[in-house]
C-alpha atoms as a PDB file:
ATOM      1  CA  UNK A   1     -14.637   5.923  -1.237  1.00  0.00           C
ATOM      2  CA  UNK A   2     -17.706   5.220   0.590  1.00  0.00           C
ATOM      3  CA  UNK A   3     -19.627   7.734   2.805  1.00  0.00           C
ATOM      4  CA  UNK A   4     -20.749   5.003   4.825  1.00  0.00           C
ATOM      5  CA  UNK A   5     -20.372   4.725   8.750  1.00  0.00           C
ATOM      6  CA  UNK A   6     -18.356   2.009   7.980  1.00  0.00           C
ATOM      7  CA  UNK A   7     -16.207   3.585   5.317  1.00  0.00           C
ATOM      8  CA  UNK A   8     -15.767   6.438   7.665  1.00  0.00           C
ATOM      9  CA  UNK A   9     -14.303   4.278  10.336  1.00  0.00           C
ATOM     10  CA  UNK A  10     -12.036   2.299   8.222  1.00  0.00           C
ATOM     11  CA  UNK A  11     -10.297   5.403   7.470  1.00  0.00           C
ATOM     12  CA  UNK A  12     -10.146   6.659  10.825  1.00  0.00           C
ATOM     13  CA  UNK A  13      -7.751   3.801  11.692  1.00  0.00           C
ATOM     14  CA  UNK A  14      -6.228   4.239   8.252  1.00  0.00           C
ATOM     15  CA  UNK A  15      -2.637   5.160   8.898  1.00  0.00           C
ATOM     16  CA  UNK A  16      -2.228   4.080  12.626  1.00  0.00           C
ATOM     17  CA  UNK A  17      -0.150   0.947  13.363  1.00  0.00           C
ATOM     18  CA  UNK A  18      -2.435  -0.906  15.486  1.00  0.00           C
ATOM     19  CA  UNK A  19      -1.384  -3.600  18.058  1.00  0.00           C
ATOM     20  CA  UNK A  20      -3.236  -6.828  17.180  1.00  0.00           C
ATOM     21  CA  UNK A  21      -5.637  -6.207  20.106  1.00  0.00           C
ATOM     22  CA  UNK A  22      -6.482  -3.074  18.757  1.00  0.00           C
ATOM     23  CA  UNK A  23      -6.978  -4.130  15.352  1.00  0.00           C
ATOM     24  CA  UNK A  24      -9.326  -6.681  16.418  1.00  0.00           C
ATOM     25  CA  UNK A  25     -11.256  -3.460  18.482  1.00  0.00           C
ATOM     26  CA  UNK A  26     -11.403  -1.859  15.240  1.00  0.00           C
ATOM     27  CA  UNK A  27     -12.844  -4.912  13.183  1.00  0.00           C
ATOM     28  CA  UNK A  28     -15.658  -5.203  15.667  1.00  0.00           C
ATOM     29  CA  UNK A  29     -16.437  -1.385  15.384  1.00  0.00           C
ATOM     30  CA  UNK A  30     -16.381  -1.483  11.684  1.00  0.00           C
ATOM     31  CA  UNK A  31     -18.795  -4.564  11.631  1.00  0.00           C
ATOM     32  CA  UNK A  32     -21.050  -2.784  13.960  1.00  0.00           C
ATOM     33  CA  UNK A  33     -20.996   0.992  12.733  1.00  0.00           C
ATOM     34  CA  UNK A  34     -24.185   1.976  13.303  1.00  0.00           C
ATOM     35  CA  UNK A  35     -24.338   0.767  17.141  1.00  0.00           C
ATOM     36  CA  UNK A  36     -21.012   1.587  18.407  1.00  0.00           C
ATOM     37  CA  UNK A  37     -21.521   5.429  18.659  1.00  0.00           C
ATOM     38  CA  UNK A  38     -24.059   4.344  21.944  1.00  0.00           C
ATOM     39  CA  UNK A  39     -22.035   1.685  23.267  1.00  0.00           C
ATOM     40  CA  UNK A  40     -20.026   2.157  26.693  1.00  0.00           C
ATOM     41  CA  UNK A  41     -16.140   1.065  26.412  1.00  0.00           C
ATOM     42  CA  UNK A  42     -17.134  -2.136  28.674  1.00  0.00           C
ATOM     43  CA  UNK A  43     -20.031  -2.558  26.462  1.00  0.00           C
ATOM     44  CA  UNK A  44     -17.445  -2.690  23.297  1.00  0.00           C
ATOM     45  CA  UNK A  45     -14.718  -4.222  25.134  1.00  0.00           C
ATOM     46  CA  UNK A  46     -17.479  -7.492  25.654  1.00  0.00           C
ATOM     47  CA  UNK A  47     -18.334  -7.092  22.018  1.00  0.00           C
ATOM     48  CA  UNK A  48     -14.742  -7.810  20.741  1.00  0.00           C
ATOM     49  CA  UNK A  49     -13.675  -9.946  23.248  1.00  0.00           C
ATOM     50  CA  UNK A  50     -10.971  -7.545  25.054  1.00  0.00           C
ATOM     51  CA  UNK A  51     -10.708  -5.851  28.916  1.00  0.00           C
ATOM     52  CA  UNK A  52     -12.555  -2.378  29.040  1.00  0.00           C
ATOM     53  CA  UNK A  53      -8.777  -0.751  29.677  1.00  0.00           C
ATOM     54  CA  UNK A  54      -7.659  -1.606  25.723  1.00  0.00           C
ATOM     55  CA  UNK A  55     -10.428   0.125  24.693  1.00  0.00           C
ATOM     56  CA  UNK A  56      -9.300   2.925  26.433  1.00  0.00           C
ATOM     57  CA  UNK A  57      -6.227   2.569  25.029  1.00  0.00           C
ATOM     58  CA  UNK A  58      -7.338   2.149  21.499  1.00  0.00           C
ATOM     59  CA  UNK A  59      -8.902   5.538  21.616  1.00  0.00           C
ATOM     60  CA  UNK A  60      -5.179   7.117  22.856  1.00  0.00           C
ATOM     61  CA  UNK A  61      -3.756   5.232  20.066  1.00  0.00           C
ATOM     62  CA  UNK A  62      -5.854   7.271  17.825  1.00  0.00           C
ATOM     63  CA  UNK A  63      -5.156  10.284  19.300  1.00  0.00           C
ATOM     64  CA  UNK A  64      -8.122  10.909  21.371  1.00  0.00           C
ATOM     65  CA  UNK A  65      -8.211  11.704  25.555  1.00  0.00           C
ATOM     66  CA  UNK A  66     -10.005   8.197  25.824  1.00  0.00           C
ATOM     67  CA  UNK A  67     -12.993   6.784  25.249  1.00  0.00           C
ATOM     68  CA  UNK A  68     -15.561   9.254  26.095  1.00  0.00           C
ATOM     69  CA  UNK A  69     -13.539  11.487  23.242  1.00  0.00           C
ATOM     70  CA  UNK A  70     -14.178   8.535  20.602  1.00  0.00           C
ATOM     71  CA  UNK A  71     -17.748   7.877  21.259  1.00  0.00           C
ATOM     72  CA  UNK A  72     -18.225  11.641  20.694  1.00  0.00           C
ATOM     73  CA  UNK A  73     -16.542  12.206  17.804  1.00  0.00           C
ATOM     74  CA  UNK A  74     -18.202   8.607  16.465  1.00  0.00           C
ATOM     75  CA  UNK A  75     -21.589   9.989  17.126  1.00  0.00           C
ATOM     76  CA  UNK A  76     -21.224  12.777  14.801  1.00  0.00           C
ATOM     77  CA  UNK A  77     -20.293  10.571  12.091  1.00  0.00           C
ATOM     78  CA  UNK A  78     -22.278   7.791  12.322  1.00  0.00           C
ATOM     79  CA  UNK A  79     -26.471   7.579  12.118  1.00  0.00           C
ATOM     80  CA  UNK A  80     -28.381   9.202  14.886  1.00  0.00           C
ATOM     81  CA  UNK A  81     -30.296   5.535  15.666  1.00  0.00           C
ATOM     82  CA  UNK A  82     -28.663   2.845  16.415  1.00  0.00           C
ATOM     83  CA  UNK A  83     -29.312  -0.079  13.966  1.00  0.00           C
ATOM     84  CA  UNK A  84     -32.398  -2.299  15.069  1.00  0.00           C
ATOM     85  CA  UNK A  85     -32.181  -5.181  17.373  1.00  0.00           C
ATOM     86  CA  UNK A  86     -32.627  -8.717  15.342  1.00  0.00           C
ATOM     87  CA  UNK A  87     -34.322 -10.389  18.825  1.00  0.00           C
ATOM     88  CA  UNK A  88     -37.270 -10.708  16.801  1.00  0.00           C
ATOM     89  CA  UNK A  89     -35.423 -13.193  14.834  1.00  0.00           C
ATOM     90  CA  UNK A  90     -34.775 -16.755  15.736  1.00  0.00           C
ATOM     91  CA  UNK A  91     -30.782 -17.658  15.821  1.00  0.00           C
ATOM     92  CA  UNK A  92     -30.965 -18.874  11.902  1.00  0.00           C
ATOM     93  CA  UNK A  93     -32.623 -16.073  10.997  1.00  0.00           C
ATOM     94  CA  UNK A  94     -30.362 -13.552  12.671  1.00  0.00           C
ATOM     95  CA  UNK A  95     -27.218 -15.635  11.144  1.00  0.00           C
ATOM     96  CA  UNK A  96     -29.203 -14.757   7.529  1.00  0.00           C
ATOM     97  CA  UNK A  97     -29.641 -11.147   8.435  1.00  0.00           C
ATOM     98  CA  UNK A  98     -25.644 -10.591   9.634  1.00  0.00           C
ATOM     99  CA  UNK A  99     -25.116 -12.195   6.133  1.00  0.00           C
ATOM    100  CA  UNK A 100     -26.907  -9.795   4.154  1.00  0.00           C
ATOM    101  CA  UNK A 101     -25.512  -6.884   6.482  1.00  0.00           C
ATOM    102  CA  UNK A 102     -21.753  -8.437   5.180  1.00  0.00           C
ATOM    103  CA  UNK A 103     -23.306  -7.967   1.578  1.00  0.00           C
ATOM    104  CA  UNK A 104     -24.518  -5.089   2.217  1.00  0.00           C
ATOM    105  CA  UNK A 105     -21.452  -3.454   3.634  1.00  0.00           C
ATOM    106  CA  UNK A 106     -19.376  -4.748   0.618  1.00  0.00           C
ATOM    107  CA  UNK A 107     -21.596  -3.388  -1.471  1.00  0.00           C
ATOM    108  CA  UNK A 108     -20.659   0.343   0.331  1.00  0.00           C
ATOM    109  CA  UNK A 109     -17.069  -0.477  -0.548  1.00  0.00           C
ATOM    110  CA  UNK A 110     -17.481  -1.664  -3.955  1.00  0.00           C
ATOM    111  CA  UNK A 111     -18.907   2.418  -4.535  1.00  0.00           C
ATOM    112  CA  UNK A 112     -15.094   3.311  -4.851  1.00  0.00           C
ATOM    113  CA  UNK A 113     -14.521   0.301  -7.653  1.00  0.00           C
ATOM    114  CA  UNK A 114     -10.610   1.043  -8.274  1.00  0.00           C
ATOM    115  CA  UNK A 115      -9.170  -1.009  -5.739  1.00  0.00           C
ATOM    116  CA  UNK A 116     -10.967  -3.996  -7.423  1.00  0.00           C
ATOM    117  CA  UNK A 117     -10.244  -2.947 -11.167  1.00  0.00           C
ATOM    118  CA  UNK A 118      -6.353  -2.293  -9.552  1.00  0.00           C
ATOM    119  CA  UNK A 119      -6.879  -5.554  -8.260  1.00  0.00           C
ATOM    120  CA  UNK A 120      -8.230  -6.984 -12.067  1.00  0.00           C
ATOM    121  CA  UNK A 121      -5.336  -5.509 -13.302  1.00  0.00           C
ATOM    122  CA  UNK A 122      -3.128  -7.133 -11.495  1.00  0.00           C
ATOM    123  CA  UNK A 123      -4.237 -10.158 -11.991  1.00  0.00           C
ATOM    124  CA  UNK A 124      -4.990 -10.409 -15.491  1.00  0.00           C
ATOM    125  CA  UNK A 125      -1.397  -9.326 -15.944  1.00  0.00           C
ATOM    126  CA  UNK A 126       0.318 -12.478 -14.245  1.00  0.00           C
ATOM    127  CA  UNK A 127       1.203 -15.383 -16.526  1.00  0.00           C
ATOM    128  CA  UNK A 128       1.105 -17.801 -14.241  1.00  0.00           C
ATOM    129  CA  UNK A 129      -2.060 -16.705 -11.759  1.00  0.00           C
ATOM    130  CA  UNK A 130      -1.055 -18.298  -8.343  1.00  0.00           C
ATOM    131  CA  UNK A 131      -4.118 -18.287  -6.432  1.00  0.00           C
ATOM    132  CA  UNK A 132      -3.644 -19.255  -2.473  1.00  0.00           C
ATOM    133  CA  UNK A 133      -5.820 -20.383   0.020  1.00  0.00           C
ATOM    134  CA  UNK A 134      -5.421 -23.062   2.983  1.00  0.00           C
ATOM    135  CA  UNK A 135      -7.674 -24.474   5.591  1.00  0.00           C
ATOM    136  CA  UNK A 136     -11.309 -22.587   6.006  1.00  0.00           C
ATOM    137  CA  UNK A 137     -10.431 -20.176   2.487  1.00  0.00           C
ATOM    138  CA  UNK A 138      -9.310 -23.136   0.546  1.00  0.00           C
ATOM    139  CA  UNK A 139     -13.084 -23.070  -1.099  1.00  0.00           C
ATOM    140  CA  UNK A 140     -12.918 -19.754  -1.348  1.00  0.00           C
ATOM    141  CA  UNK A 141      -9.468 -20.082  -3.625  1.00  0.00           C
ATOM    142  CA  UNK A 142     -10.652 -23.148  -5.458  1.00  0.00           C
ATOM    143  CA  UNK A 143     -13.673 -21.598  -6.746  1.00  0.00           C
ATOM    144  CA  UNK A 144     -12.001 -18.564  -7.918  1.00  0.00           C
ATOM    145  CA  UNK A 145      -9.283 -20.731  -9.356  1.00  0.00           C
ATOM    146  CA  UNK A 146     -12.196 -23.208 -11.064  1.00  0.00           C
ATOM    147  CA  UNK A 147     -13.793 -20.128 -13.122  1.00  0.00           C
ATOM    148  CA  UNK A 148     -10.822 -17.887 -13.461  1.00  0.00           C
ATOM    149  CA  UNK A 149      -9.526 -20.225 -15.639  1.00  0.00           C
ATOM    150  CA  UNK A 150     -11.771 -20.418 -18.741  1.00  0.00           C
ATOM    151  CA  UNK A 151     -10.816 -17.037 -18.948  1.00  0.00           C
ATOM    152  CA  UNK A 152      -7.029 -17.126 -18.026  1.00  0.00           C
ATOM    153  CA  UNK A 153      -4.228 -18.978 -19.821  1.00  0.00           C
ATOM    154  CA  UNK A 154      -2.135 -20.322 -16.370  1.00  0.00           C
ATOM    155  CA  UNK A 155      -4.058 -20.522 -13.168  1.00  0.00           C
ATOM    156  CA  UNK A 156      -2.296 -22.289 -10.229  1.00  0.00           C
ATOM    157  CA  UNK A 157      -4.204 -23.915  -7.126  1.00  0.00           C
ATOM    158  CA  UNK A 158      -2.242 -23.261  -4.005  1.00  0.00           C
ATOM    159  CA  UNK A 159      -4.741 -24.932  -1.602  1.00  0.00           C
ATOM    160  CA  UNK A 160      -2.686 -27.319  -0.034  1.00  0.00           C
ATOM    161  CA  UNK A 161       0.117 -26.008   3.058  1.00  0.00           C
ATOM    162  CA  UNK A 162       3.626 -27.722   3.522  1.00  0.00           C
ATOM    163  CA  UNK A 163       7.009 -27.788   2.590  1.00  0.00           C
ATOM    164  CA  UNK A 164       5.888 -27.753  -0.713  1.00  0.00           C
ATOM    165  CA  UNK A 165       4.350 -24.507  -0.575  1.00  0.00           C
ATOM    166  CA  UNK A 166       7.619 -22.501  -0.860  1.00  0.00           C
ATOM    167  CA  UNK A 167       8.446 -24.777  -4.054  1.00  0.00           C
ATOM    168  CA  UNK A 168       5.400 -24.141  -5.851  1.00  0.00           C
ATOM    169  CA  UNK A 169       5.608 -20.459  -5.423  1.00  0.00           C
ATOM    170  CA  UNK A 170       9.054 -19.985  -6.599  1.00  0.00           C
ATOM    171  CA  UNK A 171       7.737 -22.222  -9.664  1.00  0.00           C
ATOM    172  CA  UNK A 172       4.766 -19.661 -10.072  1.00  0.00           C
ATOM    173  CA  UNK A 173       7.609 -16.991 -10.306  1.00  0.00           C
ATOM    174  CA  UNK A 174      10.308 -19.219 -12.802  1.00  0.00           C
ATOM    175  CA  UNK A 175       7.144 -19.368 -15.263  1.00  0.00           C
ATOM    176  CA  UNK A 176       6.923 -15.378 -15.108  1.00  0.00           C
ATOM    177  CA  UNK A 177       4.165 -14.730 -12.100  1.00  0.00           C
ATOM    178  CA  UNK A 178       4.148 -11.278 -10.827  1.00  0.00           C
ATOM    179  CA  UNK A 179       0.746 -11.387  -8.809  1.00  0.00           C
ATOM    180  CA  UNK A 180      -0.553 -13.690  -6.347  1.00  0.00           C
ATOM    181  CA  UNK A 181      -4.233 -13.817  -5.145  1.00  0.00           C
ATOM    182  CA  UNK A 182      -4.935 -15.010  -1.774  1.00  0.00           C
ATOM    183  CA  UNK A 183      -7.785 -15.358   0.348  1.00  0.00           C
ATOM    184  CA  UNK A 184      -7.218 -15.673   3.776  1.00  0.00           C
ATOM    185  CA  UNK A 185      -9.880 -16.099   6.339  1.00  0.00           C
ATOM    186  CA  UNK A 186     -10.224 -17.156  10.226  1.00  0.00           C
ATOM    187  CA  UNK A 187      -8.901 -18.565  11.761  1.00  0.00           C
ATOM    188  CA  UNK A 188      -5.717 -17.631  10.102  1.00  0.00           C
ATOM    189  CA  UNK A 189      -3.230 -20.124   9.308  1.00  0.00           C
ATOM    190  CA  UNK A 190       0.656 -19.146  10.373  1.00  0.00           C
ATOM    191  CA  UNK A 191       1.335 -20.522   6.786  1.00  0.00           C
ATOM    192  CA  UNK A 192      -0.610 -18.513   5.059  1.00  0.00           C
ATOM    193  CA  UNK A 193       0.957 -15.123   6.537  1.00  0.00           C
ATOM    194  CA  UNK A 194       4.268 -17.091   6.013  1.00  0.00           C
ATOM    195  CA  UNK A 195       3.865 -17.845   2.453  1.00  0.00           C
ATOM    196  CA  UNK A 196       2.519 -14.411   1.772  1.00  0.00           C
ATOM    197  CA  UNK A 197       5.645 -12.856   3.185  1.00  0.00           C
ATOM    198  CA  UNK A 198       7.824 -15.315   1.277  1.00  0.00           C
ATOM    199  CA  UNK A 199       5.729 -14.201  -2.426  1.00  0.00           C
ATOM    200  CA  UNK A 200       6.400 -10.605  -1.467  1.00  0.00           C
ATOM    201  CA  UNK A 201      10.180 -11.476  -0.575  1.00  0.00           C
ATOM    202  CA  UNK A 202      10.532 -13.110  -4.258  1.00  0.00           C
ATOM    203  CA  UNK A 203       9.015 -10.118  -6.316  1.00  0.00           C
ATOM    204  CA  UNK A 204       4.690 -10.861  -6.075  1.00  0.00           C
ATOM    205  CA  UNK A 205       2.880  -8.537  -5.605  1.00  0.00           C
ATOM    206  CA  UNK A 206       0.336 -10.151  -2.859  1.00  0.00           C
ATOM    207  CA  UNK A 207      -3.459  -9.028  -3.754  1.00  0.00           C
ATOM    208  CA  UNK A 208      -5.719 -10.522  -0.370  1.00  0.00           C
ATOM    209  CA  UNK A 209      -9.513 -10.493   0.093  1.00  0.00           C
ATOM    210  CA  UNK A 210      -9.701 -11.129   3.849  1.00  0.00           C
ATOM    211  CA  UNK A 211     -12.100 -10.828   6.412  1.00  0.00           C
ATOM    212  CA  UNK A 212     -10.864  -7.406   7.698  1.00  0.00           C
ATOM    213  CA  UNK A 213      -8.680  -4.870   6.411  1.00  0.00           C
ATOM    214  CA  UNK A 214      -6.929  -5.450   9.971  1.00  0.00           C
ATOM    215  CA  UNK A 215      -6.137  -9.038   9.622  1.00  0.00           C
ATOM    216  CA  UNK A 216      -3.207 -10.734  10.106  1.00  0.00           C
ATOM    217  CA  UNK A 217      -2.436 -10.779   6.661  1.00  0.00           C
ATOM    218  CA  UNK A 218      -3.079  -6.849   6.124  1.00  0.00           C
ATOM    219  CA  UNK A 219       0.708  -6.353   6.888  1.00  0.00           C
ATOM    220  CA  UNK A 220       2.442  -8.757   4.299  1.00  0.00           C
ATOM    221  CA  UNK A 221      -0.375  -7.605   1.563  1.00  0.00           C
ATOM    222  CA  UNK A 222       0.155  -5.467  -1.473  1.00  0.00           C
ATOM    223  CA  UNK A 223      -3.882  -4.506  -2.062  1.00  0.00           C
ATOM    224  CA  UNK A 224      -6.066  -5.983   0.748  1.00  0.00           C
ATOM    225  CA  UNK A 225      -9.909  -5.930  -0.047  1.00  0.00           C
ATOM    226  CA  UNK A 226     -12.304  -6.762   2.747  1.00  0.00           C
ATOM    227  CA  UNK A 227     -15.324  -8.693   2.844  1.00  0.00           C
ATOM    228  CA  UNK A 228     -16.656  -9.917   6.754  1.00  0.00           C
ATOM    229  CA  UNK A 229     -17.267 -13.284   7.552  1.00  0.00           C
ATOM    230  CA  UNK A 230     -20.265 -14.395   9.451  1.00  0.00           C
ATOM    231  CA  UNK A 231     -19.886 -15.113  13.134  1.00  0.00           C
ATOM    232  CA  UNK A 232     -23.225 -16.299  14.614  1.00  0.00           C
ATOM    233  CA  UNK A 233     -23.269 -20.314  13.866  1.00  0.00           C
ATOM    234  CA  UNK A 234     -20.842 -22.611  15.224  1.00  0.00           C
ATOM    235  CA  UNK A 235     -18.790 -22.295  11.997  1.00  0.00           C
ATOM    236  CA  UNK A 236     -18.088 -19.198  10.227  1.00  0.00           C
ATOM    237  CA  UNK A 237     -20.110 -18.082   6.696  1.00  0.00           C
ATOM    238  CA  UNK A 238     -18.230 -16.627   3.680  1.00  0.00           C
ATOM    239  CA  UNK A 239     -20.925 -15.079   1.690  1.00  0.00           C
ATOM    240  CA  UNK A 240     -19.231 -11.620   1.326  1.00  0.00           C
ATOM    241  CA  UNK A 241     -15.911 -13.558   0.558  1.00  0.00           C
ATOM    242  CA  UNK A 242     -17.262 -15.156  -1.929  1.00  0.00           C
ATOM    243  CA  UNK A 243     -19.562 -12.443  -3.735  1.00  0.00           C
ATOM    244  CA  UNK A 244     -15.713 -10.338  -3.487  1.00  0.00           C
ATOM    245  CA  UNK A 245     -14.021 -13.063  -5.576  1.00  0.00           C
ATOM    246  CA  UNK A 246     -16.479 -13.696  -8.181  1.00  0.00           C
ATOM    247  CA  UNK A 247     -16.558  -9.304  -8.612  1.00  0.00           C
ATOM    248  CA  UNK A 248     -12.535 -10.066  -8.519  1.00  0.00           C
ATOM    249  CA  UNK A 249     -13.172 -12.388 -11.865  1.00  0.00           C
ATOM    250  CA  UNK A 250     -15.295 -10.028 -13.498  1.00  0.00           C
ATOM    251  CA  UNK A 251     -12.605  -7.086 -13.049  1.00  0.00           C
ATOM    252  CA  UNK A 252     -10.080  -9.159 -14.403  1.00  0.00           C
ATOM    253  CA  UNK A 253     -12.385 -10.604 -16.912  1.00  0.00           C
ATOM    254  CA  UNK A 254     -12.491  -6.763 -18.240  1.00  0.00           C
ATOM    255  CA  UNK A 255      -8.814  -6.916 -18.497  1.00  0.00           C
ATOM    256  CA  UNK A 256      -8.780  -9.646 -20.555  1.00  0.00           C
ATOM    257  CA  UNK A 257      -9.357  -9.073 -24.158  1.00  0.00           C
ATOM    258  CA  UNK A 258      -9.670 -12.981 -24.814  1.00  0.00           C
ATOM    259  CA  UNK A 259     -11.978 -13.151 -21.947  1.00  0.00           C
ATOM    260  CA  UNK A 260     -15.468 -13.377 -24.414  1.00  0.00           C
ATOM    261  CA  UNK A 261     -13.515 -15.833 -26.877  1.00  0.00           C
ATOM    262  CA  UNK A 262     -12.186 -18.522 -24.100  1.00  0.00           C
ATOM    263  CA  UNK A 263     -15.712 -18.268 -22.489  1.00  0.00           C
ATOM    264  CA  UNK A 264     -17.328 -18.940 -26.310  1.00  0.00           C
ATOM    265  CA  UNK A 265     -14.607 -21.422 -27.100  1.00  0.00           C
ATOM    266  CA  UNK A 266     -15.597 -23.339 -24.029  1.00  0.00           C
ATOM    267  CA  UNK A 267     -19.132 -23.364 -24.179  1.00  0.00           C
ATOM    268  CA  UNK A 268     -19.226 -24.865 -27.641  1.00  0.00           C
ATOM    269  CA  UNK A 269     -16.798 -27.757 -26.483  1.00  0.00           C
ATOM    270  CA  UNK A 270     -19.047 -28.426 -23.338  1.00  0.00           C
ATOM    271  CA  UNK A 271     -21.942 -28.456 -25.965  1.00  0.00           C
ATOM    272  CA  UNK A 272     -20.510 -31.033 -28.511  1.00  0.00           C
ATOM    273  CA  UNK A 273     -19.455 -33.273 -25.590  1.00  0.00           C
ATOM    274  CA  UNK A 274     -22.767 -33.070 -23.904  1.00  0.00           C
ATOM    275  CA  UNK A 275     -21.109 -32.066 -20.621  1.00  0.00           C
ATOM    276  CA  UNK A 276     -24.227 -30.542 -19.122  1.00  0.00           C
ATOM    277  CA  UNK A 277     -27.445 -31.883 -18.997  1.00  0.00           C
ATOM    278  CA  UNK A 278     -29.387 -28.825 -19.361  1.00  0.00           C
END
């Protein structure tokens, strides 16, 4: 596990059922380690969106007098600066900067690497590969789904919601599935955390990358990796999402002791039918 600030908090919530205000108190104060330690609670309640008097109960919930307890105890385990302000930066630049601060805190999680090669495991081992994501992860999914299978024998695209969802899942587990891959970002469909909940109901075991280890899907996941989305343009950035699923493929790609020989395979058929220009 990471020594990080971040690292540290995550497991400080570790093991405390959270209400979903509280969880989203704790995904802001993960995102920004470094400054909460010298933040007031109405300072962090503004920050995540919440009144001042669930951040004083947030701190009860994890067993501290209040706030004031909190802040203490987060200032001896966090940096003794706070991080510095981006104001020099225009509102593009800044949106860069939280995007390599995503990367940057996925790379302090990827320091413990068995969750992923659990994770590689998993799905290397399910014959068919149901891969799930709807709405704003359904990139996210398809690209995974796009590369995973020049390495993979069955890979099945669950990017589209409905009735049919159900159907296509309990066809995934007819043709032998035990895993399922999802990735599941905001705003989070009520499908998604259905269809989840219906894999794990049928015998999957449900690996999600999500946008915080306290999202709405954390509950109705087997193995739940993070990786933050970017908040500060009118639509949301996925960079850490994405870097998380392409680390996903190489894991599994280490499972796979085909992997090298599908890759070669379809390299010299792309070559002999001139697929790529270069």
């Amino acid at each position: 596990m990471s020594d990080s600030p971040a690292a540290r908090l995550q497991a400080l919530f570790e093991g405390h059922r959270l209400t979903p205000t509280q969880r989203r108190i704790a995904h802001w104060m993960v995102r920004r380690a470094a400054d909460v330690p010298f933040l007031s609670s109405v300072e962090l309640a503004e920050l995540a969106g919440v009144s001042q008097p669930s951040v004083t109960r947030f701190a009860v919930a994890l067993g501290f007098d209040g706030y004031p307890a909190l802040r203490k105890h987060l200032r001896e385990v966090a940096p003794a600066q706070p991080a510095p302000s981006g104001s020099a930066f225009n509102e593009y630049q800044q949106a860069v900067h939280a995007e390599i601060e995503n990367l940057r805190h996925l790379s302090e999680l990827l320091a413990d690497p068995a969750p992923v090669e659990r994770a590689g495991r998993l799905l290397a081992a399910s014959r068919p590969l149901p891969v799930l994501g709807l709405r704003a992860a359904s990139s996210q999914a398809r690209g995974f789904a796009y590369f995973a299978a020049k390495v993979h024998p069955d890979v099945r695209l669950l990017d589209e919601g409905g009735t049919m969802l159900a159907d296509r899942i309990d066809g995934a587990v007819r043709a032998g599935a035990t895993a399922l891959l999802c990735f599941a970002l905001p705003r989070h469909p009520k499908e998604v955390v259905e269809a989840l909940a219906y894999g794990r109901r049928v015998g999957l075991t449900v690996v999600t990358v999500a946008d915080s280890a306290f999202a709405p899907v954390a509950r109705q996941s087997d193995l739940l990796l993070p990786a933050a989305v970017g908040t500060g343009l009118a639509f949301d950035t996925a960079c850490a999402p994405m870097m998380l699923g392409r680390v996903l493929l190489e894991a599994m790609c280490d499972e796979l002791p085909d992997a090298q020989a599908r890759l070669e395979d379809f390299d010299a058929g792309a070559a002999a039918r001139g697929l790529f220009v270069e």
